[in-house]
PDB file of N, CA and C in Angstrom:
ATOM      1  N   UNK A   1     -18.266  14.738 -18.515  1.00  0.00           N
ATOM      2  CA  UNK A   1     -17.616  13.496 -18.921  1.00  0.00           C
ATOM      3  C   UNK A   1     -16.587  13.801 -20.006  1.00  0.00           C
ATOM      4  N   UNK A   2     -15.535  13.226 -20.028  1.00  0.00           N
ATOM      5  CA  UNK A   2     -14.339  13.807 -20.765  1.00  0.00           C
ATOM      6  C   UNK A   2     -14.552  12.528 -22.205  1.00  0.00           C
ATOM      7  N   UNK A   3     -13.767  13.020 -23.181  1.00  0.00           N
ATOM      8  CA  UNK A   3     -13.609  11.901 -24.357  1.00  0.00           C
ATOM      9  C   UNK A   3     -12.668  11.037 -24.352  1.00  0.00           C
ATOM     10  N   UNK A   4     -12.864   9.747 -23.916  1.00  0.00           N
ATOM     11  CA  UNK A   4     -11.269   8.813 -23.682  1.00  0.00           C
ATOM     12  C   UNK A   4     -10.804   8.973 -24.663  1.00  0.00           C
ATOM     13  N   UNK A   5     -11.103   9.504 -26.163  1.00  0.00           N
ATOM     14  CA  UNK A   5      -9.890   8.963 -27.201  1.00  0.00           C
ATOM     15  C   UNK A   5      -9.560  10.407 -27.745  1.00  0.00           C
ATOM     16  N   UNK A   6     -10.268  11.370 -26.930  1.00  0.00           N
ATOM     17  CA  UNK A   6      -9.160  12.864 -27.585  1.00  0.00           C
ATOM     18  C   UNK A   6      -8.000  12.831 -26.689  1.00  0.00           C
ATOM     19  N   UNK A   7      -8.488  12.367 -25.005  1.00  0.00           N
ATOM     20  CA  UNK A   7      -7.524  12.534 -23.909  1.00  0.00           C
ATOM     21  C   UNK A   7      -6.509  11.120 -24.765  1.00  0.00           C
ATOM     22  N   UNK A   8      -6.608  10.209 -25.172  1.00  0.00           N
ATOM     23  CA  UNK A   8      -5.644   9.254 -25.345  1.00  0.00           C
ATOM     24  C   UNK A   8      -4.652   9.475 -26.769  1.00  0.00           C
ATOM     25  N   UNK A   9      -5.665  10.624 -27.501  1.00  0.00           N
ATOM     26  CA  UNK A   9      -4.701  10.750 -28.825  1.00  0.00           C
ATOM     27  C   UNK A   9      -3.611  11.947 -28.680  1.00  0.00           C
ATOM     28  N   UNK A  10      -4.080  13.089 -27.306  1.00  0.00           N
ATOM     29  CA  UNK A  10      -3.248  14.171 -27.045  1.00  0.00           C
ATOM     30  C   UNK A  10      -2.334  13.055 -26.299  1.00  0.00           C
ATOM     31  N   UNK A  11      -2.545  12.309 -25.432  1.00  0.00           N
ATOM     32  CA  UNK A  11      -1.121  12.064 -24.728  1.00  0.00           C
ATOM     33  C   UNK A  11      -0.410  10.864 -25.855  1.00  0.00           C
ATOM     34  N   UNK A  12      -0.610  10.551 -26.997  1.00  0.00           N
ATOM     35  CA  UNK A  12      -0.107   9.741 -27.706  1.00  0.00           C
ATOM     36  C   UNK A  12       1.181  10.061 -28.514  1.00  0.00           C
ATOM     37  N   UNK A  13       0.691  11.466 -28.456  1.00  0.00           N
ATOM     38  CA  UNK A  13       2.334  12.780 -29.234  1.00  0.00           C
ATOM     39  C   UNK A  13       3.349  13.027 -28.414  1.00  0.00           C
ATOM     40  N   UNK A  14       4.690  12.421 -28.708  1.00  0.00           N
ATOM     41  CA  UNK A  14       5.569  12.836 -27.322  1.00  0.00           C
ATOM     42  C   UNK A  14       5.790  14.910 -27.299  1.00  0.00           C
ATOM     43  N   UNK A  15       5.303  15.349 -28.135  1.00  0.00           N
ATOM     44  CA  UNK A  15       5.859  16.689 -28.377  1.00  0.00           C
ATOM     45  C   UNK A  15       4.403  17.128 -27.231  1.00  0.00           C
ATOM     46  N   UNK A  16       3.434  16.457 -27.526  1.00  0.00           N
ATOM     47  CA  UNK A  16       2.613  16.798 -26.472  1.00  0.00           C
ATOM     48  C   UNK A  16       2.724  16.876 -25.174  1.00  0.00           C
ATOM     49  N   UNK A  17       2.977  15.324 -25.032  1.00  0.00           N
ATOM     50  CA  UNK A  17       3.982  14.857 -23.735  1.00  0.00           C
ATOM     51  C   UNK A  17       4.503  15.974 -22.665  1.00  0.00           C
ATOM     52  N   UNK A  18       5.834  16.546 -23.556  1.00  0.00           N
ATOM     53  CA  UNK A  18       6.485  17.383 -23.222  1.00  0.00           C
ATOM     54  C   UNK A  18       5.868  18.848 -22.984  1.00  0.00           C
ATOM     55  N   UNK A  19       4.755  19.100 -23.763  1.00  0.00           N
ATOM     56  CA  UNK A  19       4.100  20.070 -23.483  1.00  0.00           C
ATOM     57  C   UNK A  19       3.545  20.206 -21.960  1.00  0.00           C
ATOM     58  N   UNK A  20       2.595  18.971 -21.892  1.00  0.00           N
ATOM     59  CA  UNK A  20       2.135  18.872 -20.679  1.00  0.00           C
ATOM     60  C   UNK A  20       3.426  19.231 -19.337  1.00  0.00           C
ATOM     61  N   UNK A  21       4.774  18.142 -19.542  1.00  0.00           N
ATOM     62  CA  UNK A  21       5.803  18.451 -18.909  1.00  0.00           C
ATOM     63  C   UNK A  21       5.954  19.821 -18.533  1.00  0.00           C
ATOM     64  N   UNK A  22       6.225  20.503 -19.393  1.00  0.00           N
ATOM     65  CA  UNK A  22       6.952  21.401 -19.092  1.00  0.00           C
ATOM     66  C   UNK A  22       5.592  22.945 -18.247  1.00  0.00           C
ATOM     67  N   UNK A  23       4.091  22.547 -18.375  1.00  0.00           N
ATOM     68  CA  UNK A  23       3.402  23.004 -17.998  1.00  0.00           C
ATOM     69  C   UNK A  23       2.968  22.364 -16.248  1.00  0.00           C
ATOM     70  N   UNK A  24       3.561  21.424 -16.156  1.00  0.00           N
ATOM     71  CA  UNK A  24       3.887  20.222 -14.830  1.00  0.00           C
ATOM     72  C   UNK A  24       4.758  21.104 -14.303  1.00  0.00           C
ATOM     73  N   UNK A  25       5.576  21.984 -14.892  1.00  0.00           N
ATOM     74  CA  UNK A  25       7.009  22.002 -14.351  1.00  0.00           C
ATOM     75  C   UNK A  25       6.794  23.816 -13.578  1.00  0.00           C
ATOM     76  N   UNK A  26       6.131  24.509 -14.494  1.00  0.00           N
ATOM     77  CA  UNK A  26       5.282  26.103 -14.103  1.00  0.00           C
ATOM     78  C   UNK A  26       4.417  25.752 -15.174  1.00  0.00           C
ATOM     79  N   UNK A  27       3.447  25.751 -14.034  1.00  0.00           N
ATOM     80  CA  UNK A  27       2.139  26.583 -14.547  1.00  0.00           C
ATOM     81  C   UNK A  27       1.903  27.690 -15.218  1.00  0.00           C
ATOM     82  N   UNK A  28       1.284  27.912 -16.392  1.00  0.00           N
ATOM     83  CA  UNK A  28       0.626  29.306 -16.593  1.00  0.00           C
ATOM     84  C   UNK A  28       1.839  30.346 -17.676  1.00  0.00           C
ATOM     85  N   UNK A  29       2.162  29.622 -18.642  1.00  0.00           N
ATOM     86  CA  UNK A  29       3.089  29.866 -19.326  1.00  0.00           C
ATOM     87  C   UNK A  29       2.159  30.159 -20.681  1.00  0.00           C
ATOM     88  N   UNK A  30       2.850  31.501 -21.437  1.00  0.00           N
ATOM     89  CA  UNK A  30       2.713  32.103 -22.338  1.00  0.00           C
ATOM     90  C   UNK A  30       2.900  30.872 -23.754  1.00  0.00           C
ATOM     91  N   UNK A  31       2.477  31.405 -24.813  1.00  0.00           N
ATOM     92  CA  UNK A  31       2.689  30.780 -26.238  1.00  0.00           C
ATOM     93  C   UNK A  31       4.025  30.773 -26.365  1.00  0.00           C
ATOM     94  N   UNK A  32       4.726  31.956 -26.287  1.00  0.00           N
ATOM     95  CA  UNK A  32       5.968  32.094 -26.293  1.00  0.00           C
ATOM     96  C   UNK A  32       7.315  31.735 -25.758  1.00  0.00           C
ATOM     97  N   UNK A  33       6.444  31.336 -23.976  1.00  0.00           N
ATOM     98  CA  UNK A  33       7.593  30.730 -23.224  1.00  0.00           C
ATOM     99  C   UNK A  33       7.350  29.143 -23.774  1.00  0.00           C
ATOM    100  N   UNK A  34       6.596  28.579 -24.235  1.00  0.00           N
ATOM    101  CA  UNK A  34       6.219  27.082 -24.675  1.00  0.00           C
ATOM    102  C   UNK A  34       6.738  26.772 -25.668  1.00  0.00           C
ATOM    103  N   UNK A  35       7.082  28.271 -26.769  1.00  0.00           N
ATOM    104  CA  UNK A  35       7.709  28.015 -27.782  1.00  0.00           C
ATOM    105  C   UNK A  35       9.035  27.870 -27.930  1.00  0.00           C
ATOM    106  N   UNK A  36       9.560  28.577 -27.345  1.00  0.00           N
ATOM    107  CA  UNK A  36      10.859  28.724 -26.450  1.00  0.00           C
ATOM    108  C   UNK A  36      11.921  27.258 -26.223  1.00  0.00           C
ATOM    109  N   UNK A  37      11.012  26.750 -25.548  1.00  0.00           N
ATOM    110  CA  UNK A  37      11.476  25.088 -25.052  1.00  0.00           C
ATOM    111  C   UNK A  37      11.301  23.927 -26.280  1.00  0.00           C
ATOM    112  N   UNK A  38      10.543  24.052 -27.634  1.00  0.00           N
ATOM    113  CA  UNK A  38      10.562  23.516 -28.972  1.00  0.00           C
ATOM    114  C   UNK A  38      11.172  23.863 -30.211  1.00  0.00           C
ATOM    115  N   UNK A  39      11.705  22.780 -31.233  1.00  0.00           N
ATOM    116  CA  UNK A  39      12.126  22.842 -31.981  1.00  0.00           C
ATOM    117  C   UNK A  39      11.360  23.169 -32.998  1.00  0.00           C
ATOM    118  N   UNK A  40      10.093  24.222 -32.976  1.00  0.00           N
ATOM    119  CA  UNK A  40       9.079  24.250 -33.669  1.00  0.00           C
ATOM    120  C   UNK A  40       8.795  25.401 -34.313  1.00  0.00           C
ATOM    121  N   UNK A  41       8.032  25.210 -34.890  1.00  0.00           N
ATOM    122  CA  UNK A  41       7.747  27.070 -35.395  1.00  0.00           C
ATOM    123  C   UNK A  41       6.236  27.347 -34.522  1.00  0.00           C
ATOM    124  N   UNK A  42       5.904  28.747 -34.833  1.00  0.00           N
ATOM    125  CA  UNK A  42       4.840  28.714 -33.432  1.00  0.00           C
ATOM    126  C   UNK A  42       3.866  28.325 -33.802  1.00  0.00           C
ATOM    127  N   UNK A  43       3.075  28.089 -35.265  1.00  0.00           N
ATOM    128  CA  UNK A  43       2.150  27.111 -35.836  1.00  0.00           C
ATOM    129  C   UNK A  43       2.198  25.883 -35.402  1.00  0.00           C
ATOM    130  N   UNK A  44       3.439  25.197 -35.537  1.00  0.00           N
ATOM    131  CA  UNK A  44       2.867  24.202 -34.685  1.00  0.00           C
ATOM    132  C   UNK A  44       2.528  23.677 -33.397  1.00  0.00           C
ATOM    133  N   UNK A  45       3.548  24.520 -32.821  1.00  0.00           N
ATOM    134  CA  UNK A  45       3.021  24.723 -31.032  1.00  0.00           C
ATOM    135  C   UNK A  45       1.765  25.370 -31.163  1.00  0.00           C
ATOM    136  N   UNK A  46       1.164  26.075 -31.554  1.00  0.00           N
ATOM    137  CA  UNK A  46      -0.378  26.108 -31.237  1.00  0.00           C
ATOM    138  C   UNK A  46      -1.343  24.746 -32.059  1.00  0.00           C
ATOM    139  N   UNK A  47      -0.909  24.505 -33.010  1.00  0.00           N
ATOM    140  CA  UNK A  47      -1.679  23.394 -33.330  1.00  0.00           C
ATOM    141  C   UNK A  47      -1.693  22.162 -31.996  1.00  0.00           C
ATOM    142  N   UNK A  48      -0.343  21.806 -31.492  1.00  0.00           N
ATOM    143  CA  UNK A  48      -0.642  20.574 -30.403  1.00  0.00           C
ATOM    144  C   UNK A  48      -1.209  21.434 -28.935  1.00  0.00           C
ATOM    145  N   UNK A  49      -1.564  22.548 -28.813  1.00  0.00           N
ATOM    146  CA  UNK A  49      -1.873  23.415 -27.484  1.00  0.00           C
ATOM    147  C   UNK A  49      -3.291  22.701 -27.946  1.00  0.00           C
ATOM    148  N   UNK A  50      -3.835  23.035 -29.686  1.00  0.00           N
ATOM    149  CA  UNK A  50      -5.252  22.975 -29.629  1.00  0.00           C
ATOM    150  C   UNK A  50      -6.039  21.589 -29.251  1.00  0.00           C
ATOM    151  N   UNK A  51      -5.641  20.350 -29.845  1.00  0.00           N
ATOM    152  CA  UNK A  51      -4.951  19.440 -29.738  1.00  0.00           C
ATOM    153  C   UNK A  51      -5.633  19.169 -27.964  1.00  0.00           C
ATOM    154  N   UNK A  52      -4.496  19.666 -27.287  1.00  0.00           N
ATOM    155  CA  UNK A  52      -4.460  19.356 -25.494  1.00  0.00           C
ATOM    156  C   UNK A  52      -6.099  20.174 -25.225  1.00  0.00           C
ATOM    157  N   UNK A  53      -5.888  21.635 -25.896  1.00  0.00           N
ATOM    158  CA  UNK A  53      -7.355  22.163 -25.070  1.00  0.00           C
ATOM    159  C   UNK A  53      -8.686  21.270 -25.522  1.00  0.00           C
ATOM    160  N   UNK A  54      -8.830  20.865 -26.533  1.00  0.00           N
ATOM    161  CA  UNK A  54     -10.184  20.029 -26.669  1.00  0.00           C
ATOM    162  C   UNK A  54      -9.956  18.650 -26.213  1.00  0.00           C
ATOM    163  N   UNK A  55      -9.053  17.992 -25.345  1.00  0.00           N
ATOM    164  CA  UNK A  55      -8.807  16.899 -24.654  1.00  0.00           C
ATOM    165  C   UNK A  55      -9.167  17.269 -23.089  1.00  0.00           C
ATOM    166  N   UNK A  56      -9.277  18.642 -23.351  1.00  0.00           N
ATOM    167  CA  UNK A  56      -9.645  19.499 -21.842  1.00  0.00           C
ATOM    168  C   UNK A  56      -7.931  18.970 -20.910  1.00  0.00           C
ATOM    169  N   UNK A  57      -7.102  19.019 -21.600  1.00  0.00           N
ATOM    170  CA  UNK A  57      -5.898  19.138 -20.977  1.00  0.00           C
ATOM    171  C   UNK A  57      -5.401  19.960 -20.460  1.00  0.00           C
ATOM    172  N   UNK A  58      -5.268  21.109 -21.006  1.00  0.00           N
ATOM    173  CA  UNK A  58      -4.924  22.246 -21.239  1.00  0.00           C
ATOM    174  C   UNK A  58      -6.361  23.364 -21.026  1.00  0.00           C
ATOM    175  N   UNK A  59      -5.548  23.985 -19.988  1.00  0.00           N
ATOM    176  CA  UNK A  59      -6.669  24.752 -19.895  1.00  0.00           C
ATOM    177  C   UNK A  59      -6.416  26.868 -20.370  1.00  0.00           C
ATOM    178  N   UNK A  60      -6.999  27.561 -20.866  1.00  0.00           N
ATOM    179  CA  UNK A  60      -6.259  28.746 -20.902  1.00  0.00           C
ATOM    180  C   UNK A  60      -6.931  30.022 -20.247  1.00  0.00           C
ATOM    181  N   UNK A  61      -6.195  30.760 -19.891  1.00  0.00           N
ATOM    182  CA  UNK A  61      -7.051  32.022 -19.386  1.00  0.00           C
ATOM    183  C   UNK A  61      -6.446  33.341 -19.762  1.00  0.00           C
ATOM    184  N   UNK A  62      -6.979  34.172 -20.750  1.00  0.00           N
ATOM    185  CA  UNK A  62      -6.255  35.581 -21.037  1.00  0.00           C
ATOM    186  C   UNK A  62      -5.923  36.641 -19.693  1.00  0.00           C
ATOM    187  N   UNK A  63      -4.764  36.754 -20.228  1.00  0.00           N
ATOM    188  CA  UNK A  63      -4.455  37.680 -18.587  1.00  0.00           C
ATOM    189  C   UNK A  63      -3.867  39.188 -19.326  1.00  0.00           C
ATOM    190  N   UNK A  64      -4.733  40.244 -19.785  1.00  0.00           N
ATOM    191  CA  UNK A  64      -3.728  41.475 -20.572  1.00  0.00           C
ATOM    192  C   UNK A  64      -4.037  41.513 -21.759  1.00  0.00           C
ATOM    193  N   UNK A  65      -3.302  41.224 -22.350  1.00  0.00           N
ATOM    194  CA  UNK A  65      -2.898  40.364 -24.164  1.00  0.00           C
ATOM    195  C   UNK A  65      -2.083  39.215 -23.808  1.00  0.00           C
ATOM    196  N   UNK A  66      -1.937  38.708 -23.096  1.00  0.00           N
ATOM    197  CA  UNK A  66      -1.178  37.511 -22.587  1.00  0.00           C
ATOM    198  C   UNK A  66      -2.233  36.365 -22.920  1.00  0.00           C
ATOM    199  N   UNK A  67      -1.946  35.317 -23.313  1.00  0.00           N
ATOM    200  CA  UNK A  67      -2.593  34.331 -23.009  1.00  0.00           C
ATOM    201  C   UNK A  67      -2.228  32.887 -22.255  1.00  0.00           C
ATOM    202  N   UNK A  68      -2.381  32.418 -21.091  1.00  0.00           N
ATOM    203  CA  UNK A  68      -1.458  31.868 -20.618  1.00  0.00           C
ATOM    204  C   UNK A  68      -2.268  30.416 -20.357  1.00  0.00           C
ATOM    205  N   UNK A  69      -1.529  29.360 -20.285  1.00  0.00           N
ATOM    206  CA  UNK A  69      -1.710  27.999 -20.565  1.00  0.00           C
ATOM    207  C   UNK A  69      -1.572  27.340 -19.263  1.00  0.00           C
ATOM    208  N   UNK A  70      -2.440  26.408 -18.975  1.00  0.00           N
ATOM    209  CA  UNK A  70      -2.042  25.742 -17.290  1.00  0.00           C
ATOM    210  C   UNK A  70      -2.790  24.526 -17.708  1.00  0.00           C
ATOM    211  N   UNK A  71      -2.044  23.314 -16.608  1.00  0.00           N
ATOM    212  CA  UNK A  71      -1.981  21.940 -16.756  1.00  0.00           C
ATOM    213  C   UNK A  71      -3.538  21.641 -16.173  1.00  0.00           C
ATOM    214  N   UNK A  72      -4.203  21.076 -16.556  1.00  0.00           N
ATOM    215  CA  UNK A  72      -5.848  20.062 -16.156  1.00  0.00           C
ATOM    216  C   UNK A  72      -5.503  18.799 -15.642  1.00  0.00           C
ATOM    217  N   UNK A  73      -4.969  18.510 -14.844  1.00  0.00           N
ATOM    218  CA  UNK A  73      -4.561  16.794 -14.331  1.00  0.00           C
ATOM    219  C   UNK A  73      -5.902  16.402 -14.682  1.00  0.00           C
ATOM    220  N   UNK A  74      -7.126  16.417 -14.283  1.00  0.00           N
ATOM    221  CA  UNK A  74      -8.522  16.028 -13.724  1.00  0.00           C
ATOM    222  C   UNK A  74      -8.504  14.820 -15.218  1.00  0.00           C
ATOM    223  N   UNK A  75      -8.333  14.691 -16.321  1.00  0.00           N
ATOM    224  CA  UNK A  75      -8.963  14.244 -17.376  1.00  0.00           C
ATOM    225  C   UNK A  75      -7.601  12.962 -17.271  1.00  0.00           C
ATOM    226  N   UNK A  76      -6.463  13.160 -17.153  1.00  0.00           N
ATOM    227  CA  UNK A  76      -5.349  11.676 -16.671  1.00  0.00           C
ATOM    228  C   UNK A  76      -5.764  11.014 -15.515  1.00  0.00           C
ATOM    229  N   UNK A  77      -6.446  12.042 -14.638  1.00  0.00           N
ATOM    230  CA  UNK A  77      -6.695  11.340 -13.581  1.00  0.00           C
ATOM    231  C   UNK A  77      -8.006  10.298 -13.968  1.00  0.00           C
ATOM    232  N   UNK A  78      -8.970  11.018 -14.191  1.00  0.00           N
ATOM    233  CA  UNK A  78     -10.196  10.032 -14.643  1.00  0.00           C
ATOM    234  C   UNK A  78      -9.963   8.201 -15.344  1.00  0.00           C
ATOM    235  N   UNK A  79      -8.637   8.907 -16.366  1.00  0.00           N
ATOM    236  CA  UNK A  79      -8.547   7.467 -17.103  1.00  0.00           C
ATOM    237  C   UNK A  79      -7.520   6.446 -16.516  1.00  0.00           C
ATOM    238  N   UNK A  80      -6.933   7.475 -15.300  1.00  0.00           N
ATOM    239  CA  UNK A  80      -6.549   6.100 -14.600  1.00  0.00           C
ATOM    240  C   UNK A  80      -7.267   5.826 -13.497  1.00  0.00           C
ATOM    241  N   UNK A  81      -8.464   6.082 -13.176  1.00  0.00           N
ATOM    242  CA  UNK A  81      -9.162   5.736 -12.178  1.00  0.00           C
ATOM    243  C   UNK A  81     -10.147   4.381 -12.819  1.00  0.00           C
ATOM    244  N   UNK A  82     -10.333   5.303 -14.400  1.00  0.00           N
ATOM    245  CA  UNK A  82     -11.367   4.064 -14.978  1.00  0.00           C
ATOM    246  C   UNK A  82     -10.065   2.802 -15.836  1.00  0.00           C
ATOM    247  N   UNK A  83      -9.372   3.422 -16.189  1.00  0.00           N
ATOM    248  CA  UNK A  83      -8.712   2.374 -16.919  1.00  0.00           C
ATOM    249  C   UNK A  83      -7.763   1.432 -16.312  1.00  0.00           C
ATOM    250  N   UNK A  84      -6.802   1.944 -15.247  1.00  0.00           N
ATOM    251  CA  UNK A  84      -5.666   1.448 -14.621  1.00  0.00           C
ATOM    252  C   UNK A  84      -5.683   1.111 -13.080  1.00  0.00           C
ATOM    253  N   UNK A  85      -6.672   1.805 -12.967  1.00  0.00           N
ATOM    254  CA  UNK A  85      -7.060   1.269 -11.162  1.00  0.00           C
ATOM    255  C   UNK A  85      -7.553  -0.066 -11.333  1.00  0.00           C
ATOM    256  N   UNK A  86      -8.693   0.095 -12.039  1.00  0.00           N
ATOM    257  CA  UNK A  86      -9.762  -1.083 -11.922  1.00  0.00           C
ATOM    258  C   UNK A  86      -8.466  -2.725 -11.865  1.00  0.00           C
ATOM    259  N   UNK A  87      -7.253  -2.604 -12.520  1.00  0.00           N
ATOM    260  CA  UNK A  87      -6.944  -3.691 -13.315  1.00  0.00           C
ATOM    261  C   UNK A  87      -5.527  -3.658 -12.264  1.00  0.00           C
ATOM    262  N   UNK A  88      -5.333  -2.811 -11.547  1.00  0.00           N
ATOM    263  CA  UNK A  88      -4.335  -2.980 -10.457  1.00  0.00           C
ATOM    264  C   UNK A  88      -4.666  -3.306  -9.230  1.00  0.00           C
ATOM    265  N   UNK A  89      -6.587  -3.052  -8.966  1.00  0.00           N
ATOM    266  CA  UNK A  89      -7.017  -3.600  -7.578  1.00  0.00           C
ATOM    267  C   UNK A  89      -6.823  -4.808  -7.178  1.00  0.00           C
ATOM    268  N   UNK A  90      -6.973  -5.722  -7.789  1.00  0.00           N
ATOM    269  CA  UNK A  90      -7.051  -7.423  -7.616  1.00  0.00           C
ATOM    270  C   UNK A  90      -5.557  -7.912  -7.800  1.00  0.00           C
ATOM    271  N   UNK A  91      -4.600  -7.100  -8.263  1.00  0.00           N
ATOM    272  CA  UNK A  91      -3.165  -7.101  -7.970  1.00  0.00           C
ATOM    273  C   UNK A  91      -2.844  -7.029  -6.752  1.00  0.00           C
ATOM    274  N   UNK A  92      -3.374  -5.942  -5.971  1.00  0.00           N
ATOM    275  CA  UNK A  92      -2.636  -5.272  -4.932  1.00  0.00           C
ATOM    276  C   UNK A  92      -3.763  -6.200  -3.810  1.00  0.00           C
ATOM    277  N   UNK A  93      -4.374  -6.958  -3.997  1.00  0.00           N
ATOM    278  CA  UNK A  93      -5.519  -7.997  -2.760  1.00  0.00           C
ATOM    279  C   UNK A  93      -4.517  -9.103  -3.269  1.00  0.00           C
ATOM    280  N   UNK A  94      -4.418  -9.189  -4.255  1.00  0.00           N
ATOM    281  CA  UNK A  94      -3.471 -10.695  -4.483  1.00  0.00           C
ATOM    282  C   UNK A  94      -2.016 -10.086  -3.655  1.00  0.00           C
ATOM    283  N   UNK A  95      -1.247  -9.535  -3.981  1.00  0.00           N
ATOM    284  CA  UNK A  95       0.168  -9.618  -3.202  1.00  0.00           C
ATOM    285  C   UNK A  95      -0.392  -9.007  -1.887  1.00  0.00           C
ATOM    286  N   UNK A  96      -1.475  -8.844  -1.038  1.00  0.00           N
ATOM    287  CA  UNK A  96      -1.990  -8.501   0.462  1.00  0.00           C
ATOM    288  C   UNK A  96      -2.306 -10.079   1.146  1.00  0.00           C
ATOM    289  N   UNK A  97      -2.919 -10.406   0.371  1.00  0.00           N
ATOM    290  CA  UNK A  97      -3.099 -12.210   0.833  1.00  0.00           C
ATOM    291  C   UNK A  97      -2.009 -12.993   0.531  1.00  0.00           C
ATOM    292  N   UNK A  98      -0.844 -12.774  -0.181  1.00  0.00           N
ATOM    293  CA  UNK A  98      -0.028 -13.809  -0.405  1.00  0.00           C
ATOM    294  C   UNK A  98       0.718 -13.288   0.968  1.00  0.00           C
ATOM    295  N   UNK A  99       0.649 -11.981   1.096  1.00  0.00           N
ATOM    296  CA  UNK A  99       1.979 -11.444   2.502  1.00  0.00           C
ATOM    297  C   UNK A  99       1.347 -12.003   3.579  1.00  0.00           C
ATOM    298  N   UNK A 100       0.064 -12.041   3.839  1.00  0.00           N
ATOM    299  CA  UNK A 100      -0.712 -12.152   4.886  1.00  0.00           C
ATOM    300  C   UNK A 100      -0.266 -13.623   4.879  1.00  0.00           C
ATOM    301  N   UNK A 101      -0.578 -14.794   4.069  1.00  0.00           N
ATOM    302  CA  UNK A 101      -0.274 -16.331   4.324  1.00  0.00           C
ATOM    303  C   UNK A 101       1.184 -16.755   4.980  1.00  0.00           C
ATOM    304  N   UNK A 102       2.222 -15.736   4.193  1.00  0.00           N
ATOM    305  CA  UNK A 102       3.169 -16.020   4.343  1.00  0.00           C
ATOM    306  C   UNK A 102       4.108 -15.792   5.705  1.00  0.00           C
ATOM    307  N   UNK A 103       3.189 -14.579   6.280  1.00  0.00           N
ATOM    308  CA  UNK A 103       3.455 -14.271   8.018  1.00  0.00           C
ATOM    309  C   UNK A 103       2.833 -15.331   8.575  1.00  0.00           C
ATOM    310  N   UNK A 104       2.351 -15.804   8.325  1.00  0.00           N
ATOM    311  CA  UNK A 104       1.090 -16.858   9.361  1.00  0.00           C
ATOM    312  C   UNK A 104       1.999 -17.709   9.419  1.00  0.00           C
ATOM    313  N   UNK A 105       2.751 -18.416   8.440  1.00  0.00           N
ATOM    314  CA  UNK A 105       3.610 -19.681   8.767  1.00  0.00           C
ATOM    315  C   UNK A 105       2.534 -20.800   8.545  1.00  0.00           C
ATOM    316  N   UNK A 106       3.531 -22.163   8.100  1.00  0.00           N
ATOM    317  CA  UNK A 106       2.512 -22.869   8.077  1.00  0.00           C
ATOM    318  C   UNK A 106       1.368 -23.487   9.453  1.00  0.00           C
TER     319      UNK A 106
END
């Protein structure tokens, strides 16, 4: 079971955001190539990596002396299954029955 409010406070940082992005974009990218793409020093790119990994966002696996970083969808996915599905189902039955009345004719 994941923590809704570490997963909601990592995606709350747009620098995070972009982290995730750019790990969306290739997988499996070094400290360095992450640092690369920020206006940061590398302290703080590892502070928001740490940040994503205990949100279980971020997942890492040493490859060498490499350490390389890859995207966890599974924990966004969860909170929109519990948070944003639930509250879009009875949306999407409401505009299915309004289409449905409206073919029928009166």
């Amino acid at each position: 079971m994941i923590d809704d409010d570490l997963v909601f406070k990592a995606l709350a940082d747009p620098t995070r955001r972009f982290l995730l992005d750019l790990l969306f974009m290739v997988d499996g990218r070094t400290l360095t190539g992450l640092e690369s793409e920020l206006a940061m020093t590398r302290f703080g790119v590892m502070k928001h990596l740490r940040v994503l990994e205990e949100a279980g966002l971020v997942i890492t696996r040493r490859q060498g002396r490499e350490k390389l970083h890859f995207l966890n969808p599974v924990p966004i996915r969860q909170i929109h299954d519990r948070w944003i599905d639930k509250y879009t189902e009875h949306r999407t039955a409401a505009l299915l029955d309004l289409k449905r009345e409206l073919e029928e004719g009166p």
